[in-house]
Structure formats: structure tokens, C-alpha cells
PDB file of N, CA and C in Angstrom:
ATOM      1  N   UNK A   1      88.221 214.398 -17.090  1.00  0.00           N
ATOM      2  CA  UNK A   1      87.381 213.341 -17.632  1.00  0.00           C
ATOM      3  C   UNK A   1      85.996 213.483 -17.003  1.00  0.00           C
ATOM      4  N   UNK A   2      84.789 213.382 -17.843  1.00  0.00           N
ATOM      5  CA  UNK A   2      83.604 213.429 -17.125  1.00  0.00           C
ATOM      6  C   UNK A   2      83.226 212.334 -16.447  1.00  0.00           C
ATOM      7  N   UNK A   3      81.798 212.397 -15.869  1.00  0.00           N
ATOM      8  CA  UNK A   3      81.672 211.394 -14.916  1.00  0.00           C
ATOM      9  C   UNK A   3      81.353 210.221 -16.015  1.00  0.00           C
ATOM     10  N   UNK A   4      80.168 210.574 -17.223  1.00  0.00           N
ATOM     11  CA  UNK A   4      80.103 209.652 -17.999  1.00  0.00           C
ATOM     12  C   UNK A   4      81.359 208.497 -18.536  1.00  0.00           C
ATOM     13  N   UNK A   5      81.928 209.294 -18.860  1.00  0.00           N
ATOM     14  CA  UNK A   5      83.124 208.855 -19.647  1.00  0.00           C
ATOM     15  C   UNK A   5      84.083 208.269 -18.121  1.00  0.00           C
ATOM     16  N   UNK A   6      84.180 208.651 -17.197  1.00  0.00           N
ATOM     17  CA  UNK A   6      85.036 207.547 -16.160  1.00  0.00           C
ATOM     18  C   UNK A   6      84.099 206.708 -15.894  1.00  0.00           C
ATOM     19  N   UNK A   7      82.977 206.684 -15.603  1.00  0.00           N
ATOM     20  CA  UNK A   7      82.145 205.593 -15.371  1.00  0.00           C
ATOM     21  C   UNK A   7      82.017 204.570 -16.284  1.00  0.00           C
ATOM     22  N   UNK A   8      82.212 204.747 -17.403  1.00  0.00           N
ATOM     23  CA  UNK A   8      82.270 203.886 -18.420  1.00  0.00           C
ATOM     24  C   UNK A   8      84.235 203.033 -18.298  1.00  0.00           C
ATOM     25  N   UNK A   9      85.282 203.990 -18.210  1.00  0.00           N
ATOM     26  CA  UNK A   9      86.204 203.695 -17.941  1.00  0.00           C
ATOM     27  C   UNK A   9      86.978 202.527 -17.224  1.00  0.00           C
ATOM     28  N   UNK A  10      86.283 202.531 -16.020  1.00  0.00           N
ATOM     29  CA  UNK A  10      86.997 202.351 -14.921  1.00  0.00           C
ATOM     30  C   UNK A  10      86.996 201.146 -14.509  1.00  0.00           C
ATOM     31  N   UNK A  11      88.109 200.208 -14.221  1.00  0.00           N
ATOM     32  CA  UNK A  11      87.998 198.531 -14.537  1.00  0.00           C
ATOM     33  C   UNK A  11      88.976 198.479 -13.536  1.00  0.00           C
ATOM     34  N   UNK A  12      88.592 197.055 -12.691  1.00  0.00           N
ATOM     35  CA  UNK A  12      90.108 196.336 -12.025  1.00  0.00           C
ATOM     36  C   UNK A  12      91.218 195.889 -12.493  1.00  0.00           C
ATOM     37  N   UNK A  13      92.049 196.709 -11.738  1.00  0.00           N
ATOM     38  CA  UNK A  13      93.581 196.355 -11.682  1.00  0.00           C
ATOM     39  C   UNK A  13      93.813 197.595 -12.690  1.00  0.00           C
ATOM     40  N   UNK A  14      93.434 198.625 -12.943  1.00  0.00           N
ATOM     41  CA  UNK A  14      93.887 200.014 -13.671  1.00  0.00           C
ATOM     42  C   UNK A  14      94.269 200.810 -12.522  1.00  0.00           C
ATOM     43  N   UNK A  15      95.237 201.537 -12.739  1.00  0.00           N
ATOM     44  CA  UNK A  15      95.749 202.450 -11.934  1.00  0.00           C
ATOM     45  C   UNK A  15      94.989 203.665 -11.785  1.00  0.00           C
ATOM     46  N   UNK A  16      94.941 204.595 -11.163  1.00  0.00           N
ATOM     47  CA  UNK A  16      94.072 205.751 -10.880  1.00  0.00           C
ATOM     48  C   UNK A  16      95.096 206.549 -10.325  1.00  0.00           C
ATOM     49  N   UNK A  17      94.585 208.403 -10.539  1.00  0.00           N
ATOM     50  CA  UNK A  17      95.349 209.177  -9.148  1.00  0.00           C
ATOM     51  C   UNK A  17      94.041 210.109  -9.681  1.00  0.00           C
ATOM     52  N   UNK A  18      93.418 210.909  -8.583  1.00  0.00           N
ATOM     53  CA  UNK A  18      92.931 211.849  -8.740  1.00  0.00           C
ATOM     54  C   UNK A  18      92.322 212.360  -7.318  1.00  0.00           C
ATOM     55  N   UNK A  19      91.979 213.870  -7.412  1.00  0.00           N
ATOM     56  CA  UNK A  19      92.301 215.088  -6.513  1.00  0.00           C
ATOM     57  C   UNK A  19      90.058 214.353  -6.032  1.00  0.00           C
ATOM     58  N   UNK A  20      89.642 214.233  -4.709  1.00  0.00           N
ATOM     59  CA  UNK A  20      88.438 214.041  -3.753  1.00  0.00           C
ATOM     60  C   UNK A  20      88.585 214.393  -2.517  1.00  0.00           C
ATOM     61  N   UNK A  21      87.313 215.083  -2.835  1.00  0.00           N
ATOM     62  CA  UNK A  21      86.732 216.021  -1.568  1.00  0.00           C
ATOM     63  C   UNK A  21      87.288 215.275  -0.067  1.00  0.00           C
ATOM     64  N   UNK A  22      87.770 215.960   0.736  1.00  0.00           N
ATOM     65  CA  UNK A  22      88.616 215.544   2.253  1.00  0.00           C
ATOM     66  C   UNK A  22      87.019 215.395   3.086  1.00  0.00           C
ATOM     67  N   UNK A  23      86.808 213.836   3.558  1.00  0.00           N
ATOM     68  CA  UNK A  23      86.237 213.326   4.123  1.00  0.00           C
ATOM     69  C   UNK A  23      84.777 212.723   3.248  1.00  0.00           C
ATOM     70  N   UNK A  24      84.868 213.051   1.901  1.00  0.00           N
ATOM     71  CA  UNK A  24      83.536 212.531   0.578  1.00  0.00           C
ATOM     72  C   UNK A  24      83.328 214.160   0.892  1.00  0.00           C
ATOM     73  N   UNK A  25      83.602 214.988   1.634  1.00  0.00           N
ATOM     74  CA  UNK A  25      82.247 216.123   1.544  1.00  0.00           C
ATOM     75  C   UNK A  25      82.995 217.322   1.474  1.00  0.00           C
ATOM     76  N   UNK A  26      84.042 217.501   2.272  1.00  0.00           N
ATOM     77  CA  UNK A  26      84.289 218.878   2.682  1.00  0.00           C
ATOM     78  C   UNK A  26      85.461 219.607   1.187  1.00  0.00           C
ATOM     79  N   UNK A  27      85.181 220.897   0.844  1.00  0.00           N
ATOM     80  CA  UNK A  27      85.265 222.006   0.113  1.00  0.00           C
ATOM     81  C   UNK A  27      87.258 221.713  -0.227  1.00  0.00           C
ATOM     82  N   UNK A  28      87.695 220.731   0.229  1.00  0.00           N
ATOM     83  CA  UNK A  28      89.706 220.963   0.295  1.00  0.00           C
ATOM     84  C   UNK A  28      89.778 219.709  -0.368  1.00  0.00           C
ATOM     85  N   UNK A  29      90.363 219.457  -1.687  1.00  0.00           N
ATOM     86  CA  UNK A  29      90.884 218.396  -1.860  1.00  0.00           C
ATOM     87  C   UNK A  29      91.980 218.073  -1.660  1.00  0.00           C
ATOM     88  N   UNK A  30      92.108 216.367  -2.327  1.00  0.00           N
ATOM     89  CA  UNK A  30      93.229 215.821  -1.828  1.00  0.00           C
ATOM     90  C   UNK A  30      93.631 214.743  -3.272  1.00  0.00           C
ATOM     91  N   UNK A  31      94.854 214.448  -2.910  1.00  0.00           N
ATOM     92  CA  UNK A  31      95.034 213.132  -3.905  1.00  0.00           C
ATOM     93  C   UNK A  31      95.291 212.016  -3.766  1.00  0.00           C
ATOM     94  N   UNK A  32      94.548 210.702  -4.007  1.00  0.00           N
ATOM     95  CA  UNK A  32      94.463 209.603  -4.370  1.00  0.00           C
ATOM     96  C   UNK A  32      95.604 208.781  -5.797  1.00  0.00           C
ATOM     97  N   UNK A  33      96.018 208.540  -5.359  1.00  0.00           N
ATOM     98  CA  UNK A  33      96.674 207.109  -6.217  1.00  0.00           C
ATOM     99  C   UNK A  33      96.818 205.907  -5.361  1.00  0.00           C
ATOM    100  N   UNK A  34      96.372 204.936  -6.679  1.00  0.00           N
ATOM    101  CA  UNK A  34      96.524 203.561  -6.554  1.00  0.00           C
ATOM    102  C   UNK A  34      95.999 202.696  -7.859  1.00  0.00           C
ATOM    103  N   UNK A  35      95.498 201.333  -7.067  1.00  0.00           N
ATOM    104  CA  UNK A  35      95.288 200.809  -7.880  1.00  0.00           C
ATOM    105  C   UNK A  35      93.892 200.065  -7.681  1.00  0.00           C
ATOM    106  N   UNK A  36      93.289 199.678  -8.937  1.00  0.00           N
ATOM    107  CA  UNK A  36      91.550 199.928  -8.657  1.00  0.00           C
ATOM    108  C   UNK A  36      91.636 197.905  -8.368  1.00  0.00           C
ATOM    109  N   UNK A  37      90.728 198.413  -6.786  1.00  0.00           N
ATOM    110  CA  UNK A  37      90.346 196.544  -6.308  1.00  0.00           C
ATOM    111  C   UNK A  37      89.162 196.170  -7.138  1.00  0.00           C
ATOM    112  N   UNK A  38      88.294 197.013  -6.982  1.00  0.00           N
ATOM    113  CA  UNK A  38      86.836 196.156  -7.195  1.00  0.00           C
ATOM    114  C   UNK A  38      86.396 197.779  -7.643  1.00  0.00           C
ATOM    115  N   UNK A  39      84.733 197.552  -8.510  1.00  0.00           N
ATOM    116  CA  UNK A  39      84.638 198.680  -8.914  1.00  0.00           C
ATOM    117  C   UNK A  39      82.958 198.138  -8.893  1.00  0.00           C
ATOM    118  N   UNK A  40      81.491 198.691  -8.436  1.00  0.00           N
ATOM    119  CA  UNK A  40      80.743 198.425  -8.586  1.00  0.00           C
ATOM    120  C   UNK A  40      79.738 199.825  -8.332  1.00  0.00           C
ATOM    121  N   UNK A  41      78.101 199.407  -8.382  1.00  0.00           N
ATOM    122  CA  UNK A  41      77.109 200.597  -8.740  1.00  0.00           C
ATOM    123  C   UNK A  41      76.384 200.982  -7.712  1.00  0.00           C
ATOM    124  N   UNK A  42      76.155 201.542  -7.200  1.00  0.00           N
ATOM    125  CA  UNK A  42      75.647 201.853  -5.381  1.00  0.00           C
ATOM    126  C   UNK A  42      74.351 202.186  -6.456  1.00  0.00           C
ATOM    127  N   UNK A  43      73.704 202.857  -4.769  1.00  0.00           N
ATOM    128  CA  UNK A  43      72.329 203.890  -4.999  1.00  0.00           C
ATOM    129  C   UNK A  43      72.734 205.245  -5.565  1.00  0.00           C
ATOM    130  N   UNK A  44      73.474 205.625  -5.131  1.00  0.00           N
ATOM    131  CA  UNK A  44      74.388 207.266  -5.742  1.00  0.00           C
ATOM    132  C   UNK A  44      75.010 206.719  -6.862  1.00  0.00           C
ATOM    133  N   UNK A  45      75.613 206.032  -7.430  1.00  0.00           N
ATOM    134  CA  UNK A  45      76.140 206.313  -8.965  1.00  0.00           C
ATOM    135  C   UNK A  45      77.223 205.102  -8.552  1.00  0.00           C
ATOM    136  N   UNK A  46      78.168 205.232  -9.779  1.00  0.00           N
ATOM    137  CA  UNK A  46      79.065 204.195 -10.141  1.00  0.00           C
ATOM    138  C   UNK A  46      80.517 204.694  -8.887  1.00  0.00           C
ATOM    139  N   UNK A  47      81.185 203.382  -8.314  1.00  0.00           N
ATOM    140  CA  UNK A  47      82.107 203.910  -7.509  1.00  0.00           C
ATOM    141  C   UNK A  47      83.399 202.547  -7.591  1.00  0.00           C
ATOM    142  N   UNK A  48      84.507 202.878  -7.612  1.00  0.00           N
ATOM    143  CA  UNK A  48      85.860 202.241  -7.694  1.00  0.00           C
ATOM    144  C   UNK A  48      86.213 201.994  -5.403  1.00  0.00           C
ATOM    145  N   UNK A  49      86.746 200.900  -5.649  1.00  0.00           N
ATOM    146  CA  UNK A  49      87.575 200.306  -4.437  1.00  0.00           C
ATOM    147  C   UNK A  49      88.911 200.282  -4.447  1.00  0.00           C
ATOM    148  N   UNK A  50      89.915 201.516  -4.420  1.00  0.00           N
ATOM    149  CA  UNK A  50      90.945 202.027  -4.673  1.00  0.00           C
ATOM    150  C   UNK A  50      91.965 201.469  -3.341  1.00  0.00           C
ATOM    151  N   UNK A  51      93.135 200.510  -4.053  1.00  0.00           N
ATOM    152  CA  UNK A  51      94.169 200.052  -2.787  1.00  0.00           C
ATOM    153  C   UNK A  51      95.870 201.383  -3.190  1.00  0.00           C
ATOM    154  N   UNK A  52      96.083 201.880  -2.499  1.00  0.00           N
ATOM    155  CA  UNK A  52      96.856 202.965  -2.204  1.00  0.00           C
ATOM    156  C   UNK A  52      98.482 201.884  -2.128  1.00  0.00           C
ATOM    157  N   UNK A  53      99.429 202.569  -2.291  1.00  0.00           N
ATOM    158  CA  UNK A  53     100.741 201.997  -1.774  1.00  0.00           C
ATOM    159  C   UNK A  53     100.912 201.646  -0.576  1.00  0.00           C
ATOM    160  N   UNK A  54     100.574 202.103   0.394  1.00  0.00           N
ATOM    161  CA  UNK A  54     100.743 201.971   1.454  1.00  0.00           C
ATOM    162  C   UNK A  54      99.714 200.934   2.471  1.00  0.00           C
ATOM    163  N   UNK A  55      98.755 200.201   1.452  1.00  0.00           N
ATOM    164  CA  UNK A  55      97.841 198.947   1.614  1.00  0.00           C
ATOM    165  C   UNK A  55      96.525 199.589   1.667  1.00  0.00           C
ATOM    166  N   UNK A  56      96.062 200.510   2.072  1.00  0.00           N
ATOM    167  CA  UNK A  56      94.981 201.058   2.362  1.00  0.00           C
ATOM    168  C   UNK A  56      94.068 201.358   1.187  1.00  0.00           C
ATOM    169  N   UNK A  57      92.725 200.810   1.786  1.00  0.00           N
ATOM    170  CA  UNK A  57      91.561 200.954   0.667  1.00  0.00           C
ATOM    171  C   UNK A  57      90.870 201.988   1.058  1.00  0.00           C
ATOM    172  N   UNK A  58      90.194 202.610   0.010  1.00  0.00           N
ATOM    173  CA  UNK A  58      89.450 203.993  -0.117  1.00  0.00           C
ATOM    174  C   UNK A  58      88.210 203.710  -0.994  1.00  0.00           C
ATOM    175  N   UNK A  59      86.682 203.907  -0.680  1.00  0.00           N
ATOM    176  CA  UNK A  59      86.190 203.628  -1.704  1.00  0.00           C
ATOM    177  C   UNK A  59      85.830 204.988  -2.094  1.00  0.00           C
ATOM    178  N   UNK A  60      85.925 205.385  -3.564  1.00  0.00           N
ATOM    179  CA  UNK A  60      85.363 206.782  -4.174  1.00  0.00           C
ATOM    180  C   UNK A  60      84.747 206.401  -4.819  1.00  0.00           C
ATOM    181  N   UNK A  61      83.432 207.624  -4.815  1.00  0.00           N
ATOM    182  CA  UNK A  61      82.586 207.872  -6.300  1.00  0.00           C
ATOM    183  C   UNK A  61      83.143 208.543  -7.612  1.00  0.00           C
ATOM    184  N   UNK A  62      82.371 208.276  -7.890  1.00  0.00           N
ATOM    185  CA  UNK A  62      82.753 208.294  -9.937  1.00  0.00           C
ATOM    186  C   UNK A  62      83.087 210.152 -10.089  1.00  0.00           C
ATOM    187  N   UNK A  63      81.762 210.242  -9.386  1.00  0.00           N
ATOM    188  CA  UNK A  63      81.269 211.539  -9.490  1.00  0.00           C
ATOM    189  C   UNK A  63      81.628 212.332  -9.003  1.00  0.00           C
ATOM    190  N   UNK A  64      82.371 212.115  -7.443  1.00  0.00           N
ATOM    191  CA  UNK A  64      83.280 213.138  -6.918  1.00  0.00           C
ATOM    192  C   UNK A  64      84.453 213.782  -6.972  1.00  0.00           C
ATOM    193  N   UNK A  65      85.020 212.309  -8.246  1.00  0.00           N
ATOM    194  CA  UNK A  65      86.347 212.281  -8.508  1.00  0.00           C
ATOM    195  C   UNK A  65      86.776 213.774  -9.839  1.00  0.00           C
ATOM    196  N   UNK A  66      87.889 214.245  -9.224  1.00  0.00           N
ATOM    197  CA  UNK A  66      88.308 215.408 -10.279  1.00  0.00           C
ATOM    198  C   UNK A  66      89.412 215.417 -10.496  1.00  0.00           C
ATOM    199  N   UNK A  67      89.716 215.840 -11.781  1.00  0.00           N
ATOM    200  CA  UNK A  67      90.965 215.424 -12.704  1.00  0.00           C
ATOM    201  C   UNK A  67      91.219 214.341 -12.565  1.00  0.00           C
ATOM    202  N   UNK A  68      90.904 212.670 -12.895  1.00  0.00           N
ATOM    203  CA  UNK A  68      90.575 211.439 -12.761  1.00  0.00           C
ATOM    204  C   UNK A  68      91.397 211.440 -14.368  1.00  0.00           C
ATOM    205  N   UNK A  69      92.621 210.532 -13.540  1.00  0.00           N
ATOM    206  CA  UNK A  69      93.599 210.101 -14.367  1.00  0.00           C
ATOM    207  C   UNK A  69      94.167 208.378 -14.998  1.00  0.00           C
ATOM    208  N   UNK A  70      93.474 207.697 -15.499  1.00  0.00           N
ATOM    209  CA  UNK A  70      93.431 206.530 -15.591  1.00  0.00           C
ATOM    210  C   UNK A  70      94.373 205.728 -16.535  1.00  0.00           C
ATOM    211  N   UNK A  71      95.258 204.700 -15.926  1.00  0.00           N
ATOM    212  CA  UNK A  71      96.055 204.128 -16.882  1.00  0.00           C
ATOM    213  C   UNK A  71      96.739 202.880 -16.520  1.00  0.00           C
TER     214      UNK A  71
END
């Protein structure tokens, strides 16, 4: 999914899983699932407040996110 098209997407209480850069930066991804808390627009672009199973919040960008699976 592009960034356009998830940025337009992406709403509270939708589920998410998708593969972001290990630490926002470094070259190894990883995967994310959960479920979306809050979702709002920084200075860098559009970004989701992601709560995980295990309670833990993560905030990601729109833009970093790859293979971004929404449902």
C-alpha cells in the first residue's frame, strides 16, 4: 500500500501489522501488529499510535511503514 493511500486509510480502532525499520532508522526490519490508538499529522508526515497485544504502544510513520496491512 502506498504512503498516499495508507495515509488516507488509517483510522482508530483498525487493526494493522506491518514490517518498520528496527529503531525508526536502521536497514533490518521488523513486525508490528496491533491495534490503531490515536492516529495524527506531525512535521514529517501522517503517523498512527499502535497498542500491540502485549499493551505496548509504538508510534509509526505512515511513510516508513512497509507492506502495511489494514483491517
Amino acid at each position: 500500500m502506498s504512503y498516499v493511500a495508507l495515509a488516507k486509510a488509517v483510522r482508530k480502532g483498525m487493526s494493522v501489522r506491518c514490517k518498520y525499520p528496527k529503531h525508526g532508522r536502521l536497514n533490518i526490519l521488523k513486525w508490528h501488529t496491533g491495534v490503531i490508538h490515536r492516529t495524527g499529522t506531525g512535521p514529517n508526515g501522517k503517523y498512527a499510535v499502535v497498542q500491540s497485544e502485549d499493551g505496548q504502544f509504538r508510534t509509526l510513520r505512515c511513510d516508513k511503514m512497509i507492506e502495511a496491512v489494514l483491517s
